[in-house]
Every structure is written in C-alpha cells, then in structure tokens.
N, C-alpha and C. Protein backbone atom coordinates (compact mmCIF):
# COMPACT_ATOMS: atom_id res chain seq x y z
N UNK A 1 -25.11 -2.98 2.29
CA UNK A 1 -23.78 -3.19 2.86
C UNK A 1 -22.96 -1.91 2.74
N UNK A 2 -22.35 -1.59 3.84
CA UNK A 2 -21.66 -0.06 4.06
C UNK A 2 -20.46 -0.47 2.82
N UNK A 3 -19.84 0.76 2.51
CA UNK A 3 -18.20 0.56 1.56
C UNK A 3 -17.19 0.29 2.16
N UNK A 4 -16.28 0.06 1.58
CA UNK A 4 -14.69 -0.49 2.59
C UNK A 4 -13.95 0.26 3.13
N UNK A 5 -13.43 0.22 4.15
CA UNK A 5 -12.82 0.96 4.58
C UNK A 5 -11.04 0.38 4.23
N UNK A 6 -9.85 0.94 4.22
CA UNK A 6 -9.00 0.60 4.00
C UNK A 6 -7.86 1.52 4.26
N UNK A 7 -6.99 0.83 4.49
CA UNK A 7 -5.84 1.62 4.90
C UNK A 7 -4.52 1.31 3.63
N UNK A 8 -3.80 2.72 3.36
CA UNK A 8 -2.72 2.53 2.38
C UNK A 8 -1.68 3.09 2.95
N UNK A 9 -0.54 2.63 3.18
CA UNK A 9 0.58 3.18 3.73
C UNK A 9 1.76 3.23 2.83
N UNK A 10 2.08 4.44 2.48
CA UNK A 10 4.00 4.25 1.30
C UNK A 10 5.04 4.56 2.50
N UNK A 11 5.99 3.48 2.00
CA UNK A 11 7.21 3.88 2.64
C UNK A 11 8.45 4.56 1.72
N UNK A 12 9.88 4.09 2.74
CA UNK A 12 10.75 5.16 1.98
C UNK A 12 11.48 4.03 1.00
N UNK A 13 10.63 3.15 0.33
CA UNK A 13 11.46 2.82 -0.58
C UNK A 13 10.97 3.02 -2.41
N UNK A 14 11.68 2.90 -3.40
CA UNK A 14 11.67 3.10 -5.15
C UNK A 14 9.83 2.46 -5.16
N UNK A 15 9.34 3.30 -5.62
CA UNK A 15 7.83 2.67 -6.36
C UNK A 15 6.74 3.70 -6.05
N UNK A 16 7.19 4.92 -5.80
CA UNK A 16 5.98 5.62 -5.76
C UNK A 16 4.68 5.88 -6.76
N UNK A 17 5.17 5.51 -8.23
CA UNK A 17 4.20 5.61 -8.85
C UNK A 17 2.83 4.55 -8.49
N UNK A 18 3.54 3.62 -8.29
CA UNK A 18 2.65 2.39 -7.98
C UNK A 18 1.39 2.69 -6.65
N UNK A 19 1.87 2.96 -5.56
CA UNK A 19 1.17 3.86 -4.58
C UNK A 19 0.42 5.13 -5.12
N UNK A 20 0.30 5.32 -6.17
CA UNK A 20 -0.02 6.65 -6.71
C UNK A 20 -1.40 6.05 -7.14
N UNK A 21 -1.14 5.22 -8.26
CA UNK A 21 -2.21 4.79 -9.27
C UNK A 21 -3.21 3.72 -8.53
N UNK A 22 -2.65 3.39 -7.03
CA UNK A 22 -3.27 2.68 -6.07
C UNK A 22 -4.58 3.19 -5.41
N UNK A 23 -4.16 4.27 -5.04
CA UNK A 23 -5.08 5.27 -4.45
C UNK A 23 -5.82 5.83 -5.31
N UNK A 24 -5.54 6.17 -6.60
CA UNK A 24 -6.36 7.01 -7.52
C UNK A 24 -7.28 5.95 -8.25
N UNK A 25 -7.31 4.52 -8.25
CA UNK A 25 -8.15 3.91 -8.06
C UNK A 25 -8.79 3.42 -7.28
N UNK A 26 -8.37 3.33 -5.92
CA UNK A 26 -9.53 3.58 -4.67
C UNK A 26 -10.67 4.75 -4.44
N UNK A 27 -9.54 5.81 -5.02
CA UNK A 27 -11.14 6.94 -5.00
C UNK A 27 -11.49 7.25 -6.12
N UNK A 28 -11.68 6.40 -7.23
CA UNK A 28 -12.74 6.23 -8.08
C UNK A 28 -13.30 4.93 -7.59
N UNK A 29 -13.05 3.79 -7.03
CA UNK A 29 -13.88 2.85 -6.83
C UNK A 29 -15.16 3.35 -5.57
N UNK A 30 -16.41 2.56 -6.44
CA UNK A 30 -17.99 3.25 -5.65
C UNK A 30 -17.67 1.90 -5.07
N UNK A 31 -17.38 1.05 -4.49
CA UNK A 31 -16.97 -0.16 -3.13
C UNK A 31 -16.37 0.81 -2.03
N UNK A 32 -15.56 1.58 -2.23
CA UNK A 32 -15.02 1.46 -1.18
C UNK A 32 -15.61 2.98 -0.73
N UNK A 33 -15.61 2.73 0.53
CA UNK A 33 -15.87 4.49 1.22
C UNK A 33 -14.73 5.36 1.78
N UNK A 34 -13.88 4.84 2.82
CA UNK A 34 -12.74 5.25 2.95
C UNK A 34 -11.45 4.97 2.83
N UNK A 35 -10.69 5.90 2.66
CA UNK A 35 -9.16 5.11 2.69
C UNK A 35 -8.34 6.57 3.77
N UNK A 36 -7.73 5.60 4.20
CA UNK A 36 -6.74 5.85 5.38
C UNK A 36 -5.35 5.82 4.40
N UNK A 37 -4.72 6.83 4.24
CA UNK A 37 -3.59 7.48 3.89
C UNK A 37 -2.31 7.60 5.37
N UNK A 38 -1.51 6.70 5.06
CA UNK A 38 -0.24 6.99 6.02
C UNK A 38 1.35 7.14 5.11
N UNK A 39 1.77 8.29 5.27
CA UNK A 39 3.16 8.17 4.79
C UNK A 39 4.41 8.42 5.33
N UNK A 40 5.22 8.05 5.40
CA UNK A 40 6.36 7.58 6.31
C UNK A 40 7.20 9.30 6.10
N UNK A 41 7.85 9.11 6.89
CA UNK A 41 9.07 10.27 6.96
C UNK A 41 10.11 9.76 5.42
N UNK A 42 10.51 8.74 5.65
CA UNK A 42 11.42 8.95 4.39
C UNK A 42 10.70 8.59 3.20
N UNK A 43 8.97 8.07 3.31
CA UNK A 43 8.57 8.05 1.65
C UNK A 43 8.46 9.49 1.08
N UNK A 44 8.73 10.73 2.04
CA UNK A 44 8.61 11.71 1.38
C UNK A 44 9.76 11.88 0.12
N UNK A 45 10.73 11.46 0.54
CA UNK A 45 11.79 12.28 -0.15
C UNK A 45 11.99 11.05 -1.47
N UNK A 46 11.36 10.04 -1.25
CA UNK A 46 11.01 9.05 -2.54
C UNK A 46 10.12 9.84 -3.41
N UNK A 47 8.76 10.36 -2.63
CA UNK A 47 7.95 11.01 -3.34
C UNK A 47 8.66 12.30 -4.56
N UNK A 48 9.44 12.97 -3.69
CA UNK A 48 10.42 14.16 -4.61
C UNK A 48 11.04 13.65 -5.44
N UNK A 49 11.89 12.38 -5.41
CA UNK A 49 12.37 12.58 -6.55
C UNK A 49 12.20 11.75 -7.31
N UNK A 50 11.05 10.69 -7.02
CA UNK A 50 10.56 10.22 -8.14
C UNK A 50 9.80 10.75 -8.78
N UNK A 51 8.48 11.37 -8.65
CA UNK A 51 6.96 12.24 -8.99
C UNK A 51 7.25 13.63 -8.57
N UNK A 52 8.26 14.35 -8.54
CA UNK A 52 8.27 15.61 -8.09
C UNK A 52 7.66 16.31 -7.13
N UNK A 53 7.23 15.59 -6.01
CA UNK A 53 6.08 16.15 -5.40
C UNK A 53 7.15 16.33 -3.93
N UNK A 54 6.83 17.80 -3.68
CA UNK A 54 7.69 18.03 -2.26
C UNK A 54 6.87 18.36 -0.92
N UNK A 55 7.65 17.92 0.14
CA UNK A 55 6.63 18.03 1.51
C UNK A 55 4.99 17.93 2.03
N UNK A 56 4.99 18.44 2.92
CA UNK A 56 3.17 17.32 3.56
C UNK A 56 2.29 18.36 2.96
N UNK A 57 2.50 19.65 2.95
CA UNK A 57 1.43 20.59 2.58
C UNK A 57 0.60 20.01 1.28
N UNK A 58 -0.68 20.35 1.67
CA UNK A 58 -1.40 19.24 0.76
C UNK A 58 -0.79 18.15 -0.20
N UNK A 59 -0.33 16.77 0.36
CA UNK A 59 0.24 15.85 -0.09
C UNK A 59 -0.71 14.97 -0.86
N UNK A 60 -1.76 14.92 -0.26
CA UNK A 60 -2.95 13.91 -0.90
C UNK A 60 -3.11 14.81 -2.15
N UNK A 61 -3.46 15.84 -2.70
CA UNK A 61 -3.93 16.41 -3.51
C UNK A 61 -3.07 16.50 -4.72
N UNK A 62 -1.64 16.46 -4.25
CA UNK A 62 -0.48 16.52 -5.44
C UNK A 62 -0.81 15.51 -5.88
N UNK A 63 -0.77 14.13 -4.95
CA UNK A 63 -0.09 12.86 -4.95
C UNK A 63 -1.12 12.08 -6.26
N UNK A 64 -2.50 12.45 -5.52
CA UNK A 64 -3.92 12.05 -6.41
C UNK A 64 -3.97 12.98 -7.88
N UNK A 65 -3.28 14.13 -7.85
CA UNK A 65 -3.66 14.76 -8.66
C UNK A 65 -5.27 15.81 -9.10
N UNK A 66 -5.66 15.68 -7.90
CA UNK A 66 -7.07 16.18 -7.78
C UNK A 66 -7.36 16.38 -5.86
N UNK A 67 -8.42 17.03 -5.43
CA UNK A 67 -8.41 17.16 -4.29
C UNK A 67 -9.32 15.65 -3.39
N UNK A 68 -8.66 15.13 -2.53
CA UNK A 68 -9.56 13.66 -2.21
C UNK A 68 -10.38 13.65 -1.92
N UNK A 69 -11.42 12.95 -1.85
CA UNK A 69 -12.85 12.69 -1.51
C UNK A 69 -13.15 11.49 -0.25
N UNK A 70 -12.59 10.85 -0.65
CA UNK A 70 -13.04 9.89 0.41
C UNK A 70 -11.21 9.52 1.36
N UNK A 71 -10.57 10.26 0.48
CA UNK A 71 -9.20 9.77 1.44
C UNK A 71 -8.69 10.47 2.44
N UNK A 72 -8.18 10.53 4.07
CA UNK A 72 -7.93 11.33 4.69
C UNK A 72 -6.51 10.68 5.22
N UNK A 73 -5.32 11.64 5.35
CA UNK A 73 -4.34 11.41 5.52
C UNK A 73 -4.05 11.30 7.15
N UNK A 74 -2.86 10.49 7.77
CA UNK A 74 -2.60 10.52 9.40
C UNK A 74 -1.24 10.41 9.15
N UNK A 75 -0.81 11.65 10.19
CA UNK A 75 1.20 11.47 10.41
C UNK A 75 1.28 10.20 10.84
N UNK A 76 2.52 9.41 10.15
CA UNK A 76 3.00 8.04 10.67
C UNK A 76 3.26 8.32 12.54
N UNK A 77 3.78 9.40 12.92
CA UNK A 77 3.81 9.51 14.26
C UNK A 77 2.72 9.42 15.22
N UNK A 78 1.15 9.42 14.64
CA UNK A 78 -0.09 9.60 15.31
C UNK A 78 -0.49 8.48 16.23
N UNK A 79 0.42 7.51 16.81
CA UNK A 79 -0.37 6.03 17.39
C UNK A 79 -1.38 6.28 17.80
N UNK A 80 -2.20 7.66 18.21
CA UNK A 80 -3.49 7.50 18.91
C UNK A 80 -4.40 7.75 17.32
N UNK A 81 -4.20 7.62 15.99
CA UNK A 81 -5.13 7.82 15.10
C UNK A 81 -6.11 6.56 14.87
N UNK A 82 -7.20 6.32 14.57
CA UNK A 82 -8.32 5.77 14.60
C UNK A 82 -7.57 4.21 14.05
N UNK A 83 -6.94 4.25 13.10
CA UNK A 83 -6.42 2.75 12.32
C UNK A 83 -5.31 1.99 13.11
N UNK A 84 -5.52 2.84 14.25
CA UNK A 84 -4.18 1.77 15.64
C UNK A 84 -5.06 1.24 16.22
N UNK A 85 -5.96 1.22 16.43
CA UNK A 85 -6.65 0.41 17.22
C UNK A 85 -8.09 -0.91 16.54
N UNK A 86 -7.87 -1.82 17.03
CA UNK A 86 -9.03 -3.22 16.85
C UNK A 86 -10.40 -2.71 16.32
N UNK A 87 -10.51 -1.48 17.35
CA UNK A 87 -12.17 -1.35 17.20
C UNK A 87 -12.23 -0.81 16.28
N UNK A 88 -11.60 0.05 15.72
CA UNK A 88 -11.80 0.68 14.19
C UNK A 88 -12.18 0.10 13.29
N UNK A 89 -13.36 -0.01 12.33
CA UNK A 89 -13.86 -1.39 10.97
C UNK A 89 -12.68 -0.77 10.06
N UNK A 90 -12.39 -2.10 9.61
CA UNK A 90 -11.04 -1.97 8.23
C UNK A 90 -11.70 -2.73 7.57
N UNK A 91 -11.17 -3.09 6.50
CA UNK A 91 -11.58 -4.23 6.02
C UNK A 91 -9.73 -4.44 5.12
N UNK A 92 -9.02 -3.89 5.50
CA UNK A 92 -7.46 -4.46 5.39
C UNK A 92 -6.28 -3.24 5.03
N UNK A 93 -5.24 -3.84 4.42
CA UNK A 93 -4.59 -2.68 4.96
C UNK A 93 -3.15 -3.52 3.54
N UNK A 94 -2.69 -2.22 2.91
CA UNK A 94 -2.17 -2.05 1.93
C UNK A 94 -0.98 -1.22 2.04
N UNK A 95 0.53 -2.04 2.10
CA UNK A 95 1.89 -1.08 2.27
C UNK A 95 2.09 -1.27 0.80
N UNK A 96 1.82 -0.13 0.27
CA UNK A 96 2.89 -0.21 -1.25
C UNK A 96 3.72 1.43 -1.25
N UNK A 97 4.72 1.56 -1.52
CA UNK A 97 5.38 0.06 -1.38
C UNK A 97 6.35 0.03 0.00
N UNK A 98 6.54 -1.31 0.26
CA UNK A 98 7.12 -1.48 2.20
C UNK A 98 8.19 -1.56 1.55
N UNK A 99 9.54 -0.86 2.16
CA UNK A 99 10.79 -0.93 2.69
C UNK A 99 10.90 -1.82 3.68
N UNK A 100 12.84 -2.57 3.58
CA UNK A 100 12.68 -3.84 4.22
C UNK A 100 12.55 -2.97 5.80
N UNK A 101 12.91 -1.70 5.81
CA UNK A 101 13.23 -1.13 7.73
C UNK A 101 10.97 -1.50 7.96
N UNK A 102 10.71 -0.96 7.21
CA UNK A 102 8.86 -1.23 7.61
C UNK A 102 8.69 -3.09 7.81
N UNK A 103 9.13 -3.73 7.14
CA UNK A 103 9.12 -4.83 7.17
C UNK A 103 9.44 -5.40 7.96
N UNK A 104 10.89 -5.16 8.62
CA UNK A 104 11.54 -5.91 9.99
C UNK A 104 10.40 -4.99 11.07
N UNK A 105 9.98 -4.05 10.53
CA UNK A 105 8.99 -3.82 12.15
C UNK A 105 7.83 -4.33 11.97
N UNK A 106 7.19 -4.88 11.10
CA UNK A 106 6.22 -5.57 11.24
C UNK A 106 6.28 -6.90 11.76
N UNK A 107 7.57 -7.70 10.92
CA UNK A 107 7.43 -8.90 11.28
C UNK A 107 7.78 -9.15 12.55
N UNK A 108 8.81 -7.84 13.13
CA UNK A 108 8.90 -8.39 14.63
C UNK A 108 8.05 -7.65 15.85
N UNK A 109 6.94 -7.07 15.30
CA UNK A 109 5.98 -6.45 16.42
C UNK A 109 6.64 -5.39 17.16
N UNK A 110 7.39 -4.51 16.17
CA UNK A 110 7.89 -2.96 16.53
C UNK A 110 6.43 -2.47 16.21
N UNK A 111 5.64 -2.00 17.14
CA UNK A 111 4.96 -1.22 16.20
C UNK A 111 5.25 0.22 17.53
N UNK A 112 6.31 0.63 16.74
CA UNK A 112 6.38 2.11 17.70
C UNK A 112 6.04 3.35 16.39
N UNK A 113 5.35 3.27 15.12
CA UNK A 113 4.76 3.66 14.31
C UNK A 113 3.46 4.02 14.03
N UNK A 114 2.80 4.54 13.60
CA UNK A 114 1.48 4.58 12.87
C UNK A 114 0.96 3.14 12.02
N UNK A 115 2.21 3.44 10.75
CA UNK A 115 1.98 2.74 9.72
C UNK A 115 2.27 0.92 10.77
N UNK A 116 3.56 0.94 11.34
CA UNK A 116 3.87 -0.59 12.13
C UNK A 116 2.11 -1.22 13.12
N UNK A 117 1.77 0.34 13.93
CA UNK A 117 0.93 -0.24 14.92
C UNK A 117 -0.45 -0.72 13.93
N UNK A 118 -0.83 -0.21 12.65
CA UNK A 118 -1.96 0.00 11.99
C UNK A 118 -1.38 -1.56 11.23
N UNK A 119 -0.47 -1.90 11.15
CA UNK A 119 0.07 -3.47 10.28
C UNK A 119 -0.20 -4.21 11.36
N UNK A 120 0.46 -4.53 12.63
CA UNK A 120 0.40 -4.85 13.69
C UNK A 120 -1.03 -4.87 14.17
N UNK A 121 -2.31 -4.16 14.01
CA UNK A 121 -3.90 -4.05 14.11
C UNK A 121 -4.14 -5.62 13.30
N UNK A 122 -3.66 -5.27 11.63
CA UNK A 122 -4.42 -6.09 10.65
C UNK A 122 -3.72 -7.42 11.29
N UNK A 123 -2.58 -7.80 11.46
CA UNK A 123 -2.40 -9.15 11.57
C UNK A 123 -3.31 -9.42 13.22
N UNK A 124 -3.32 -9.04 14.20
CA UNK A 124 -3.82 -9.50 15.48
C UNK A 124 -5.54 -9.90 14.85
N UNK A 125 -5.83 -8.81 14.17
CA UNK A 125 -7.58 -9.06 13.83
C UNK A 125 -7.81 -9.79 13.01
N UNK A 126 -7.20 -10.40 12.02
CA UNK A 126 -6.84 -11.73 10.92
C UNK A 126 -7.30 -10.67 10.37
N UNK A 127 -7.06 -9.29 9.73
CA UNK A 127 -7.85 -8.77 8.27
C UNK A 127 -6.38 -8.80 7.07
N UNK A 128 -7.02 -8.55 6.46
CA UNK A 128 -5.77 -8.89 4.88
C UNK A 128 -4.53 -7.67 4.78
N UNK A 129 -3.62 -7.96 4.85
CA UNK A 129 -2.33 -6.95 5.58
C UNK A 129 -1.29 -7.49 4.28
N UNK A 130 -1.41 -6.84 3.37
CA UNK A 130 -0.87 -6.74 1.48
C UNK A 130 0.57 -6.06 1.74
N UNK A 131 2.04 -6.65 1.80
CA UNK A 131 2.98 -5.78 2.11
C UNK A 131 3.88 -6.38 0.80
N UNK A 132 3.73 -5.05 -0.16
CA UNK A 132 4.52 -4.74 -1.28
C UNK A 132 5.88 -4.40 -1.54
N UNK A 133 6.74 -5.47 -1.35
CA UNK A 133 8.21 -5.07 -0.77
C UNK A 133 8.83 -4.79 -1.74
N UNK A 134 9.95 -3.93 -1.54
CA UNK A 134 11.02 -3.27 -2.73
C UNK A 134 11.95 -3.54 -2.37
N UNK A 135 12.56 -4.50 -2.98
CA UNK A 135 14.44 -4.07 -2.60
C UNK A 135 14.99 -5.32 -3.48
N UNK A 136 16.17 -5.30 -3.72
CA UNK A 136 16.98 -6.33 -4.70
C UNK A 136 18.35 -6.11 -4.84
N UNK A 137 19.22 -7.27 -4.40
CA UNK A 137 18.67 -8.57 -4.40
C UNK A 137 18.16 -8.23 -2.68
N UNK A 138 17.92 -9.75 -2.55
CA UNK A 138 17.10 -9.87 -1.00
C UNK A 138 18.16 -10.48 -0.12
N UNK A 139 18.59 -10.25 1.12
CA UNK A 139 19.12 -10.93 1.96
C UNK A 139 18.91 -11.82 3.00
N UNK A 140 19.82 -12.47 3.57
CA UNK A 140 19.14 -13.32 4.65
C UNK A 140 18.11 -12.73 5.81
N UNK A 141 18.18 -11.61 5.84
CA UNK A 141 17.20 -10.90 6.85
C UNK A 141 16.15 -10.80 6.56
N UNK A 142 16.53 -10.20 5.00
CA UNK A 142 14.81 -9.72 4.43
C UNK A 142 13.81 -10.81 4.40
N UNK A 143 14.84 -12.20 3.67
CA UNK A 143 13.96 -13.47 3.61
C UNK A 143 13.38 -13.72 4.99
N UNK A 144 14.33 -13.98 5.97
CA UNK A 144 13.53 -14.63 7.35
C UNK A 144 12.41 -13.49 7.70
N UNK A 145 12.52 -11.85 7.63
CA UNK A 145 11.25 -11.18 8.29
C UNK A 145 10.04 -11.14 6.94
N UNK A 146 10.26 -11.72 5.54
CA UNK A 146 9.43 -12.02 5.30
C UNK A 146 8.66 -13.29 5.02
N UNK A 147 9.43 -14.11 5.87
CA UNK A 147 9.00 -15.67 6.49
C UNK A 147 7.99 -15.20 7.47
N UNK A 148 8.72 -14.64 8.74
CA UNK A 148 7.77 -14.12 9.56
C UNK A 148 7.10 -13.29 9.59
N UNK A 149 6.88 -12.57 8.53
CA UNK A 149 5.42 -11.74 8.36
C UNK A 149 4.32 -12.37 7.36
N UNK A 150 4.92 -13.30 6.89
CA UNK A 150 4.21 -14.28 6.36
C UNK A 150 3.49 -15.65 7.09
N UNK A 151 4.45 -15.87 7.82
CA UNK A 151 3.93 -16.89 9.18
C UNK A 151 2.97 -16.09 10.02
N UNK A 152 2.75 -14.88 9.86
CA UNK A 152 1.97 -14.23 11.00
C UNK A 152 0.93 -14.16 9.99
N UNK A 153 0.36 -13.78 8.81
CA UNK A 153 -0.61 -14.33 8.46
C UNK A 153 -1.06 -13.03 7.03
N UNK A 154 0.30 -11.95 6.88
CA UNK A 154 0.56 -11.12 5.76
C UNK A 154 0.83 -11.74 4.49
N UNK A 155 0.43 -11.21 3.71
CA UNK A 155 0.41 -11.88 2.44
C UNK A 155 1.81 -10.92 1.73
N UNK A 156 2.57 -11.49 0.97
CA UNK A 156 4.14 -10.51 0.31
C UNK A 156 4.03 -10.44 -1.17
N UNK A 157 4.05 -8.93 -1.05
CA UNK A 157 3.20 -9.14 -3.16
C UNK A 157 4.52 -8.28 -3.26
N UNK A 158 5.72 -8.65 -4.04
CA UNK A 158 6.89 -7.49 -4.14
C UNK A 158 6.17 -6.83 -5.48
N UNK A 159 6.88 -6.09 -5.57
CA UNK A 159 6.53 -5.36 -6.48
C UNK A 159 7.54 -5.36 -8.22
N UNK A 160 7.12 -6.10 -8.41
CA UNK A 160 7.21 -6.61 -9.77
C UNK A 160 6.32 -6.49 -10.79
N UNK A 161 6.52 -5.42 -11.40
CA UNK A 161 5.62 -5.73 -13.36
C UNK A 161 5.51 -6.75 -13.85
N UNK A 162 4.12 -6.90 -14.49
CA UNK A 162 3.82 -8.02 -15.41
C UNK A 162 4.61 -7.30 -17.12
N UNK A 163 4.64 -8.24 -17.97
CA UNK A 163 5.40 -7.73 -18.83
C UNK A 163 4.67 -8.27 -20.20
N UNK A 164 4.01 -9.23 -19.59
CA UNK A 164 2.49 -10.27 -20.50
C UNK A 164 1.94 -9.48 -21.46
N UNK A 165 1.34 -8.31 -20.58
CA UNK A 165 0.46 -7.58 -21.20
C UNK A 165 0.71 -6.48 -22.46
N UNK A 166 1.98 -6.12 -22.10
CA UNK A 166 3.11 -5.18 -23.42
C UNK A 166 2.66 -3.85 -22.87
N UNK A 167 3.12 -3.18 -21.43
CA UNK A 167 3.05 -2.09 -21.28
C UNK A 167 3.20 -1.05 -22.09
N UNK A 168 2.60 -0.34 -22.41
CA UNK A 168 3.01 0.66 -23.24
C UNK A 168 3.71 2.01 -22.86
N UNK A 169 4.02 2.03 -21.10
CA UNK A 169 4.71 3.04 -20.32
C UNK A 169 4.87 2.69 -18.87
N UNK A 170 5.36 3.57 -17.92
CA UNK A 170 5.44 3.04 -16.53
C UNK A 170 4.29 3.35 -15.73
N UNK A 171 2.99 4.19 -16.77
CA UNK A 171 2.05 4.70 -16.04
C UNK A 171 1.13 3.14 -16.09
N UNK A 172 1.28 3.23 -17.29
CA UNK A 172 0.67 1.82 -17.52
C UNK A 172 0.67 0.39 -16.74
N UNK A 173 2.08 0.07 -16.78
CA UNK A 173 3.11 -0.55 -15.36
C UNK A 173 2.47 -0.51 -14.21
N UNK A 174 2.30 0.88 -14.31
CA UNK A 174 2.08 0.87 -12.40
C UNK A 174 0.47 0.77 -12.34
N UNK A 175 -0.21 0.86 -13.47
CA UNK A 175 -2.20 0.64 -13.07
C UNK A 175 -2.28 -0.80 -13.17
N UNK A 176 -1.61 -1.10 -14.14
CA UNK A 176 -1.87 -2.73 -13.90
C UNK A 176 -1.53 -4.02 -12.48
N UNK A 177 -0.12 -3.13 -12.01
CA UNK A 177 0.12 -3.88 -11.04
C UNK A 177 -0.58 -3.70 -9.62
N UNK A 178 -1.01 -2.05 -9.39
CA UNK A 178 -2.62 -1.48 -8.73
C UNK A 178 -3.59 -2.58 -8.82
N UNK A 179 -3.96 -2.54 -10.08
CA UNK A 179 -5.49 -3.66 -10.15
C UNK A 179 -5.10 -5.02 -9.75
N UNK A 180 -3.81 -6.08 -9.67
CA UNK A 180 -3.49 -7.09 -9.37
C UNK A 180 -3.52 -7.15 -7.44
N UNK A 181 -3.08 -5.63 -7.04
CA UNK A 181 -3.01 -5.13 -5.67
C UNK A 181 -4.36 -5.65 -5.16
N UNK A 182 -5.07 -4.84 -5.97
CA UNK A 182 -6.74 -4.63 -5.37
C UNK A 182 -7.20 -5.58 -5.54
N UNK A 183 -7.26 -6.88 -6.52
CA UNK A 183 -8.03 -7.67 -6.83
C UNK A 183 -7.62 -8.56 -5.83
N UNK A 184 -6.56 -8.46 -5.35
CA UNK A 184 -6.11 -9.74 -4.55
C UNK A 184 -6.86 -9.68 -2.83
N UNK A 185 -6.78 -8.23 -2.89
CA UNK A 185 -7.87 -7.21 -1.44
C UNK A 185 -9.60 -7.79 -1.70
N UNK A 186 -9.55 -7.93 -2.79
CA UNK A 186 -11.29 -8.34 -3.43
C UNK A 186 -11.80 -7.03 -3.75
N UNK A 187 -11.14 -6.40 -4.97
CA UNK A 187 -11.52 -5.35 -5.50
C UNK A 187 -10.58 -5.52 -6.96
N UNK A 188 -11.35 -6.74 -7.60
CA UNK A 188 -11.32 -6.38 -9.01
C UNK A 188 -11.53 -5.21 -9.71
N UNK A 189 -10.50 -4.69 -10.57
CA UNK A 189 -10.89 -3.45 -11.16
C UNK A 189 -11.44 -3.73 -13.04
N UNK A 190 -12.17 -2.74 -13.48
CA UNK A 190 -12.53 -2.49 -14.55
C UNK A 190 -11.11 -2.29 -15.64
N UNK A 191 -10.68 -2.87 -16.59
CA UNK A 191 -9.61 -2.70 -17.30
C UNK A 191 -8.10 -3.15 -16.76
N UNK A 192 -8.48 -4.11 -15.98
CA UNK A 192 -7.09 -4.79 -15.24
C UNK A 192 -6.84 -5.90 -16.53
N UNK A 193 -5.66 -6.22 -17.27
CA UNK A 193 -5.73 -7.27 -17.76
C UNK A 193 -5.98 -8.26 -17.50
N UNK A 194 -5.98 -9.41 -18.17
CA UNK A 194 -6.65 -10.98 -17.58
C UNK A 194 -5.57 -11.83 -18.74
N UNK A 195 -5.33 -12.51 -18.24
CA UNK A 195 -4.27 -13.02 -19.38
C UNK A 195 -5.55 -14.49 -19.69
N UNK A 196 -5.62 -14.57 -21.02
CA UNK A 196 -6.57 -15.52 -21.92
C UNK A 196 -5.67 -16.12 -23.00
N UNK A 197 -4.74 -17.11 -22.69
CA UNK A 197 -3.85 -18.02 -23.71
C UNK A 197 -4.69 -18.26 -24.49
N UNK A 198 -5.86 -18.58 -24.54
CA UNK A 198 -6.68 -19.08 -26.07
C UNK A 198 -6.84 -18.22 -26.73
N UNK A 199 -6.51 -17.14 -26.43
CA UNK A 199 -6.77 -15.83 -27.39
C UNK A 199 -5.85 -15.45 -28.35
C-alpha cells in the first residue's frame, strides 16, 4: 500500500506552534509519503511573531527546523496547484490552525483560494477535511459557518490543550494536541498520551 498523501494548511490566526509540531511529525511518520504545505498571506505574520520566523524564503525549512523531505510547499494563490483538483489522491486535508475569515470560506464555497479550493476538493470527494479553529469567544457567525462546515461533512477540532496529561511546556502542549490531530486523520502517533483512569 502506497503512503498518505495529505494536505496541511496554517492560517492567519494564534497557534502556530501547533502547525509546527504537526508537520514535524508528518515527516517523521514512515505512513505517510507526502504532505502538501499551504500558507496563507496573513499566517505569515502569525508565523513572525509567534516562532520568529520571517517571510516565504525557505519557510518549510525554518518552520520544520530542518530541510523537508517529503513536504513541498504551494502559494495559497496557486488554484491551478495539484491539491485543487478531485483527481489528485489525498487521503485528507488538515487546517491548523483555521481562522474564522478561512472558515466562512469554506463553509460557504468561496473557494477563490488555494487553501478554500483544496478544503472545498476534501468536502465534494467525502475525504476527512480536520478544521482547527482559533478564536474566543465565538459568535453567532462563527457558530452557524461552523454548523455549516460541519453539515457539509468537516469535522471542527478547535484548538484547545489537554491539561490531563500535566504539560510540562507549550512545546509539549502543542505535540500532544498534533498526535490527537493525527490520530483522529488515522495516524496514531508513538508517545501521544492515552488517558488510563485505572492507573
């Protein structure tokens, strides 16, 4: 059986670490073969000043901390890149973390984007379309477009820490809530906690 292919998209909202430790366990996982890297115009300037990392010039390489192997990056502006279209094999597709502006274009079939038309792919093809939302509190908008991106057949993982486990930092924070990401994609990771009350 070939490896997975997958798509990860950050937007411009608070959680870049989380998108960080996402990817840097996709390219250590031997499952998967590719990952499709999309990042928005304003997740850049999330990227700066959360993780210090400035502009596109080798972005994957800061971002991973090493040079990628199996990950190849596409401008959100590219609609003709390989992950806009049906025929492309995915096997699903991962916004961490979605801003509610990514969100209202998904749920309402804006896809005048990369990252929208490549969300807009996963829901038409039924593949697993993981949209990690940030924002608080939530409003009447956010709730109804994530009614309807949920009625369309996206699954809404916000992005919230477990606190069970007794993080011992935010690096920590953010691998654990990665492996809850992936496992839910069907990519259990090695050292994800498991919560065991009899223990």
């Amino acid at each position: 059986m070939r490896g997975l292919h997958l798509t990860v998209a950050i937007t411009g909202a608070s959680g870049a670490i989380l998108a960080r430790e996402t990817l840097r366990a996709l390219e250590a996982d031997e499952r998967v073969e590719r990952v499709h890297f999309v990042a928005s115009e304003n997740s850049l300037r999330v990227l700066a000043e959360e993780l210090g990392i400035s502009g596109r010039a080798n972005l994957l390489e800061k971002f991973l901390g090493a040079a990628p192997i199996k990950t190849i990056s596409h401008a959100d502006a590219d609609v003709g890149a390989p992950i806009a279209s049906g025929s492309h094999p995915s096997n699903g597709m991962i916004v961490l973390p979605c801003s509610m502006g990514t969100l209202a274009k998904i749920a309402n079939g804006l896809a005048d984007s990369l990252i929208a038309r490549a969300a807009d792919v996963a829901l038409k093809e039924r593949r697993p379309l993981i949209l990690c939302v940030r924002e608080t509190p939530f409003n009447r908008i956010h709730l109804r477009n994530m009614t309807l991106a949920a009625e369309a057949g996206a699954t809404i993982f916000p992005c919230i820490p477990a606190f069970y486990n007794r993080p011992t930092d935010s690096e920590e924070m953010a691998r654990q809530f990665a492996c809850r990401v992936l496992a839910h994609i069907g990519l259990p990771q090695h050292g994800a906690y498991v919560w065991k009350p009899e223990e």
